[in-house]
PDB file of N, CA and C in Angstrom:
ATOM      1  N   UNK A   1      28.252   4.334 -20.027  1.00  0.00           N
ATOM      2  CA  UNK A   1      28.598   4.838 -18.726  1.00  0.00           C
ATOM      3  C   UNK A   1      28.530   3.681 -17.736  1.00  0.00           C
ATOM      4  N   UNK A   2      29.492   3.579 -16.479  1.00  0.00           N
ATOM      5  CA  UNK A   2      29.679   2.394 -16.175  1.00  0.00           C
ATOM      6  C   UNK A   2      28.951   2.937 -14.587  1.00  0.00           C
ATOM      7  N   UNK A   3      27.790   2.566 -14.402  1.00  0.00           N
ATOM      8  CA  UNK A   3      27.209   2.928 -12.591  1.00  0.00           C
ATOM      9  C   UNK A   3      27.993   2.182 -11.775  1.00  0.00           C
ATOM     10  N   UNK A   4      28.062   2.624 -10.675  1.00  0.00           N
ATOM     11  CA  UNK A   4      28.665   1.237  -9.289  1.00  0.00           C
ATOM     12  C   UNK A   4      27.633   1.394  -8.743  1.00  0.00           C
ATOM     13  N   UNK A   5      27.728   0.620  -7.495  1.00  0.00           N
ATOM     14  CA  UNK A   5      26.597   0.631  -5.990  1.00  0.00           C
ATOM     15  C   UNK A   5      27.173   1.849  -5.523  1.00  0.00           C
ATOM     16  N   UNK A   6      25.781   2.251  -5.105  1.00  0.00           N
ATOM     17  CA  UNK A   6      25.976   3.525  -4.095  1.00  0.00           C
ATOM     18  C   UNK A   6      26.443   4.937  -4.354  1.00  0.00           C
ATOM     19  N   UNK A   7      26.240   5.194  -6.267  1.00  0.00           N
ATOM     20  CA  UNK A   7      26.547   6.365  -6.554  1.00  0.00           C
ATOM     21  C   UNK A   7      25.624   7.151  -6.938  1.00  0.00           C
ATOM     22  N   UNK A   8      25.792   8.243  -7.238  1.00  0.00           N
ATOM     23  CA  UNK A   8      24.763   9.209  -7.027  1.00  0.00           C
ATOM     24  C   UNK A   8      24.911   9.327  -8.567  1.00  0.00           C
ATOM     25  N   UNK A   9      23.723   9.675  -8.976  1.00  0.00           N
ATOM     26  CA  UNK A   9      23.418   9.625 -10.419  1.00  0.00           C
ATOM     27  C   UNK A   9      21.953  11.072 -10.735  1.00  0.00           C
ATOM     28  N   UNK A  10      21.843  11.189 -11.553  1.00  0.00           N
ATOM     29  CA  UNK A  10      20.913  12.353 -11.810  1.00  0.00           C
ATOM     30  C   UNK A  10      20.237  11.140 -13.263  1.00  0.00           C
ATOM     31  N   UNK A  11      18.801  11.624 -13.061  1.00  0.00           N
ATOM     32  CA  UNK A  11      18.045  10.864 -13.874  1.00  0.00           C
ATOM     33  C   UNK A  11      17.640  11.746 -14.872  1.00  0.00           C
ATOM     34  N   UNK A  12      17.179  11.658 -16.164  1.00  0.00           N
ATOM     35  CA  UNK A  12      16.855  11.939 -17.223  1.00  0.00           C
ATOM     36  C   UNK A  12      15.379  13.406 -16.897  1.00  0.00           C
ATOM     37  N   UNK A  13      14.971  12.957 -15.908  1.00  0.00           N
ATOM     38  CA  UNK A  13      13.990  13.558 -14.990  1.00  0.00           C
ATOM     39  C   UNK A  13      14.177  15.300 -14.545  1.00  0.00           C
ATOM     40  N   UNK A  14      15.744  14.592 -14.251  1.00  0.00           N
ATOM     41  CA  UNK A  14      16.292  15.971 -13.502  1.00  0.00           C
ATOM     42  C   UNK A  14      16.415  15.698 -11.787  1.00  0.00           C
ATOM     43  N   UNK A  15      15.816  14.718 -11.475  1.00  0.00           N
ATOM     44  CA  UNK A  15      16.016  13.835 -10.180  1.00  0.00           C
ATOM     45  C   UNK A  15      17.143  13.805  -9.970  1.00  0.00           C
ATOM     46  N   UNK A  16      17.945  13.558  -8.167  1.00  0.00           N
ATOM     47  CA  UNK A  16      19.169  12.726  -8.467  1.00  0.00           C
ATOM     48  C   UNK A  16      18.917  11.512  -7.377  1.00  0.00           C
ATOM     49  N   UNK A  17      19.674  10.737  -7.382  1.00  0.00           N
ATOM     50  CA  UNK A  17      19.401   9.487  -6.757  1.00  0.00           C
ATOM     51  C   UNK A  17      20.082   8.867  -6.270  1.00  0.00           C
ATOM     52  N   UNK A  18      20.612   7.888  -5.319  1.00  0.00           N
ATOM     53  CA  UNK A  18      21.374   6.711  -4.999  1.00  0.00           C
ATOM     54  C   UNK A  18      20.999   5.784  -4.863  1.00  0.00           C
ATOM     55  N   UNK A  19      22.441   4.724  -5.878  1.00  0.00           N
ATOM     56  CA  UNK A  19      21.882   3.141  -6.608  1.00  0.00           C
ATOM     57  C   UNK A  19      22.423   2.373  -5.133  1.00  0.00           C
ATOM     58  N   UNK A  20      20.850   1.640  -4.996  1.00  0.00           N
ATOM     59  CA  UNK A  20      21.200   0.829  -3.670  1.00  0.00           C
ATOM     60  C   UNK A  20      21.501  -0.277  -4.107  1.00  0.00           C
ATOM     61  N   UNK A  21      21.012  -1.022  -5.630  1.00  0.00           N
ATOM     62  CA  UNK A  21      21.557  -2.428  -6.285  1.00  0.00           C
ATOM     63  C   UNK A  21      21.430  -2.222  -7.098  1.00  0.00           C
ATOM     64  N   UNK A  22      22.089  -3.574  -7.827  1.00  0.00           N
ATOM     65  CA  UNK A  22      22.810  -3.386  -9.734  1.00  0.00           C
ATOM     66  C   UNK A  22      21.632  -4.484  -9.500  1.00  0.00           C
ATOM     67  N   UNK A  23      21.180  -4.719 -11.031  1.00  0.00           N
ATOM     68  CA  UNK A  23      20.192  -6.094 -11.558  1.00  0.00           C
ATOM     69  C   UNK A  23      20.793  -6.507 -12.415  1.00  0.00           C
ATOM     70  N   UNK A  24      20.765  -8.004 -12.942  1.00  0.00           N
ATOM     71  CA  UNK A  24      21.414  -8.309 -14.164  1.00  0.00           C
ATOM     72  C   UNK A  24      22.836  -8.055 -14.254  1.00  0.00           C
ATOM     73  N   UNK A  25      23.509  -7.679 -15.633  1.00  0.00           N
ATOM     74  CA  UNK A  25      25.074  -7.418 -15.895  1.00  0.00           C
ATOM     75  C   UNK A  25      24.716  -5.687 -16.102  1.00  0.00           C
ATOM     76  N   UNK A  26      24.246  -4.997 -14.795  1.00  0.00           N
ATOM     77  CA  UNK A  26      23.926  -3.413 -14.975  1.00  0.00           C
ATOM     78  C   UNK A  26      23.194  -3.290 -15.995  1.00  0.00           C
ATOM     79  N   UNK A  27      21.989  -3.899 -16.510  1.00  0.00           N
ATOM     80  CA  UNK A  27      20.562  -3.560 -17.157  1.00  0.00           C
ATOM     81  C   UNK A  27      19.686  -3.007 -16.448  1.00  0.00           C
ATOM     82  N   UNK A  28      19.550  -2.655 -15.140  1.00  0.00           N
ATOM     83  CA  UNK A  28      18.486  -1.735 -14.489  1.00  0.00           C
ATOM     84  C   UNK A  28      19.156  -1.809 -13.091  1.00  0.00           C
ATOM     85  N   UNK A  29      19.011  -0.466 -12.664  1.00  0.00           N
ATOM     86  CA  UNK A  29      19.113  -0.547 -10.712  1.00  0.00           C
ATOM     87  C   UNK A  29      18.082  -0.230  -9.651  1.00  0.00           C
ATOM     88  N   UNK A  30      18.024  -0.104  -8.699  1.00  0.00           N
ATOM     89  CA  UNK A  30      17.216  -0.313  -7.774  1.00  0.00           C
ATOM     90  C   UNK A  30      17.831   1.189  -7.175  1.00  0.00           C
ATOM     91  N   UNK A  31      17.009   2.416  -7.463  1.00  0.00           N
ATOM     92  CA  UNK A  31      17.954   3.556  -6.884  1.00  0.00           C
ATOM     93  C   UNK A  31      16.121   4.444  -5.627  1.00  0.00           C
ATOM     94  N   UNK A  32      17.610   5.302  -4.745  1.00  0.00           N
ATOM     95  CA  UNK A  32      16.468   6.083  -3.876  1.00  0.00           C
ATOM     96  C   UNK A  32      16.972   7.609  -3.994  1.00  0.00           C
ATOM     97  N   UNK A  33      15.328   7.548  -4.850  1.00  0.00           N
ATOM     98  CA  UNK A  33      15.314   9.311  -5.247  1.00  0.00           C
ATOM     99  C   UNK A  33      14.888  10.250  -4.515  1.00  0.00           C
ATOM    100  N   UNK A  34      16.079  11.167  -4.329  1.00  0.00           N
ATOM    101  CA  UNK A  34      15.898  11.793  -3.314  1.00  0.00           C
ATOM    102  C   UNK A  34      14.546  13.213  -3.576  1.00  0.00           C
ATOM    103  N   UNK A  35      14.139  12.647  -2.659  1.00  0.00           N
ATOM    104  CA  UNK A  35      12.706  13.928  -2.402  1.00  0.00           C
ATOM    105  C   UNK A  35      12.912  14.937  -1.233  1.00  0.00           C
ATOM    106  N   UNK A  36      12.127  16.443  -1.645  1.00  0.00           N
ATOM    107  CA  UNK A  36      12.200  17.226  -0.402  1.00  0.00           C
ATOM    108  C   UNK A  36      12.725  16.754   1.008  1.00  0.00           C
ATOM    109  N   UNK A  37      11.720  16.092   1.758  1.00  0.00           N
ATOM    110  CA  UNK A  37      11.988  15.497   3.108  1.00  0.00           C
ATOM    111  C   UNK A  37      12.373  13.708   3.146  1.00  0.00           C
ATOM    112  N   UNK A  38      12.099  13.044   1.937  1.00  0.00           N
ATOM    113  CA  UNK A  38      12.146  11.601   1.878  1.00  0.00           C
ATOM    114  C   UNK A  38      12.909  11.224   1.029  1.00  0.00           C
ATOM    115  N   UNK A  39      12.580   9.929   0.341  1.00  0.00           N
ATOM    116  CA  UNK A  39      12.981   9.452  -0.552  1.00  0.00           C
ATOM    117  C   UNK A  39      12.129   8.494  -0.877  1.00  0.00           C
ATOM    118  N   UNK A  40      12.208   7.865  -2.614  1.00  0.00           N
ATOM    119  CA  UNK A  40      11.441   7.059  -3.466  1.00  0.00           C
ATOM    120  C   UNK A  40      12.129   6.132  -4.117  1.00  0.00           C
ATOM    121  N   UNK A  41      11.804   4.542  -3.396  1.00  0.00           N
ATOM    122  CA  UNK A  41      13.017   3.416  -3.815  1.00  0.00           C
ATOM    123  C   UNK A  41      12.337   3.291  -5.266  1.00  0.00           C
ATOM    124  N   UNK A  42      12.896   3.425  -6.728  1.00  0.00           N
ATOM    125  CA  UNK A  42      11.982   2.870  -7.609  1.00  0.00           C
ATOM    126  C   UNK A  42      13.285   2.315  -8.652  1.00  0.00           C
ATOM    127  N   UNK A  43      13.249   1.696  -9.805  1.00  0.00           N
ATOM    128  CA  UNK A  43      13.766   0.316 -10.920  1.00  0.00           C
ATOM    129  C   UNK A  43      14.141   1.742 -11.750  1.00  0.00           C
ATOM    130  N   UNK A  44      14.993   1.558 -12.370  1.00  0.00           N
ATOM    131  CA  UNK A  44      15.559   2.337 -13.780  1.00  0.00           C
ATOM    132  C   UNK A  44      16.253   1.986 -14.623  1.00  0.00           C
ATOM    133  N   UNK A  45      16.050   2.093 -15.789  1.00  0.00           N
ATOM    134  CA  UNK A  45      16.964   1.472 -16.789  1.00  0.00           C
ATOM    135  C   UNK A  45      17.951   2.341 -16.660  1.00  0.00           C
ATOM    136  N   UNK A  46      19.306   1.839 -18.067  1.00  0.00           N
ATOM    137  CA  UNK A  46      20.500   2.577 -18.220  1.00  0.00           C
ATOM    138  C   UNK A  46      19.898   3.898 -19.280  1.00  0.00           C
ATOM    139  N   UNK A  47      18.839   3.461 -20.262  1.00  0.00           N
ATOM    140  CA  UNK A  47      18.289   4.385 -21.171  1.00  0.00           C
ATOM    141  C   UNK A  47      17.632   6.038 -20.087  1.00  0.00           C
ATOM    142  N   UNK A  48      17.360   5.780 -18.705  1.00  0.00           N
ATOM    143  CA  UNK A  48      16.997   7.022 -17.970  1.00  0.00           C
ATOM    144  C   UNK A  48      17.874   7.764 -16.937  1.00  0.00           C
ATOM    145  N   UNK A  49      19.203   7.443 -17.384  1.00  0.00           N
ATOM    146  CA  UNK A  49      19.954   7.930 -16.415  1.00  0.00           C
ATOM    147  C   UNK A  49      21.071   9.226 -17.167  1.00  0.00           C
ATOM    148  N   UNK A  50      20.560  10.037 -17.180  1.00  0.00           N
ATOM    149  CA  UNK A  50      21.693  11.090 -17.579  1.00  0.00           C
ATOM    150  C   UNK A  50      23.194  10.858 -17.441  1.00  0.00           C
ATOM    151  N   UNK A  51      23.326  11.330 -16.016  1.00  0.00           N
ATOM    152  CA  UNK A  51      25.066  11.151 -15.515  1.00  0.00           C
ATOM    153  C   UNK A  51      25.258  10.564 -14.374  1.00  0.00           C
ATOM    154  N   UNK A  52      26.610  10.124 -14.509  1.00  0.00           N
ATOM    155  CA  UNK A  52      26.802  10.006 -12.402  1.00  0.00           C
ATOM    156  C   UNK A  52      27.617  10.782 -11.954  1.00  0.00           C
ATOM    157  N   UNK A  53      26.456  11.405 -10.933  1.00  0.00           N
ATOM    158  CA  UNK A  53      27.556  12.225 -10.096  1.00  0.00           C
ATOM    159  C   UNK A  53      28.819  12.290  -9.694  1.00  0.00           C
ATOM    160  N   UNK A  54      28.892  11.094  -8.490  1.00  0.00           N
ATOM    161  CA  UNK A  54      29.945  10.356  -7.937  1.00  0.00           C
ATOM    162  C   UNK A  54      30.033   8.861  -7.603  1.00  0.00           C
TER     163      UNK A  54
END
């Protein structure tokens, strides 16, 4: 599955998220998971990402 910047993705979790940066040749991103009232900047591999949204 090919991520871009800035798409919304659902994590393995059941989370969904938006990738604020790619690392490497797309080996991990830098995404913010969206919470109730906030959000949580945290690292993810390609192995924890279910789908992308959009």
């Amino acid at each position: 599955m090919k991520v871009k910047l800035y798409d919304n993705i659902k994590l393995k979790t059941g989370q969904t998220a938006s990738v604020v940066e790619i690392l490497g040749n797309h080996e991990a991103y830098i995404v913010d998971v969206d919470l109730v009232d906030d959000y949580e900047t945290i690292t993810v591999l390609n192995e924890q990402i279910a789908e992308v949204i959009s």
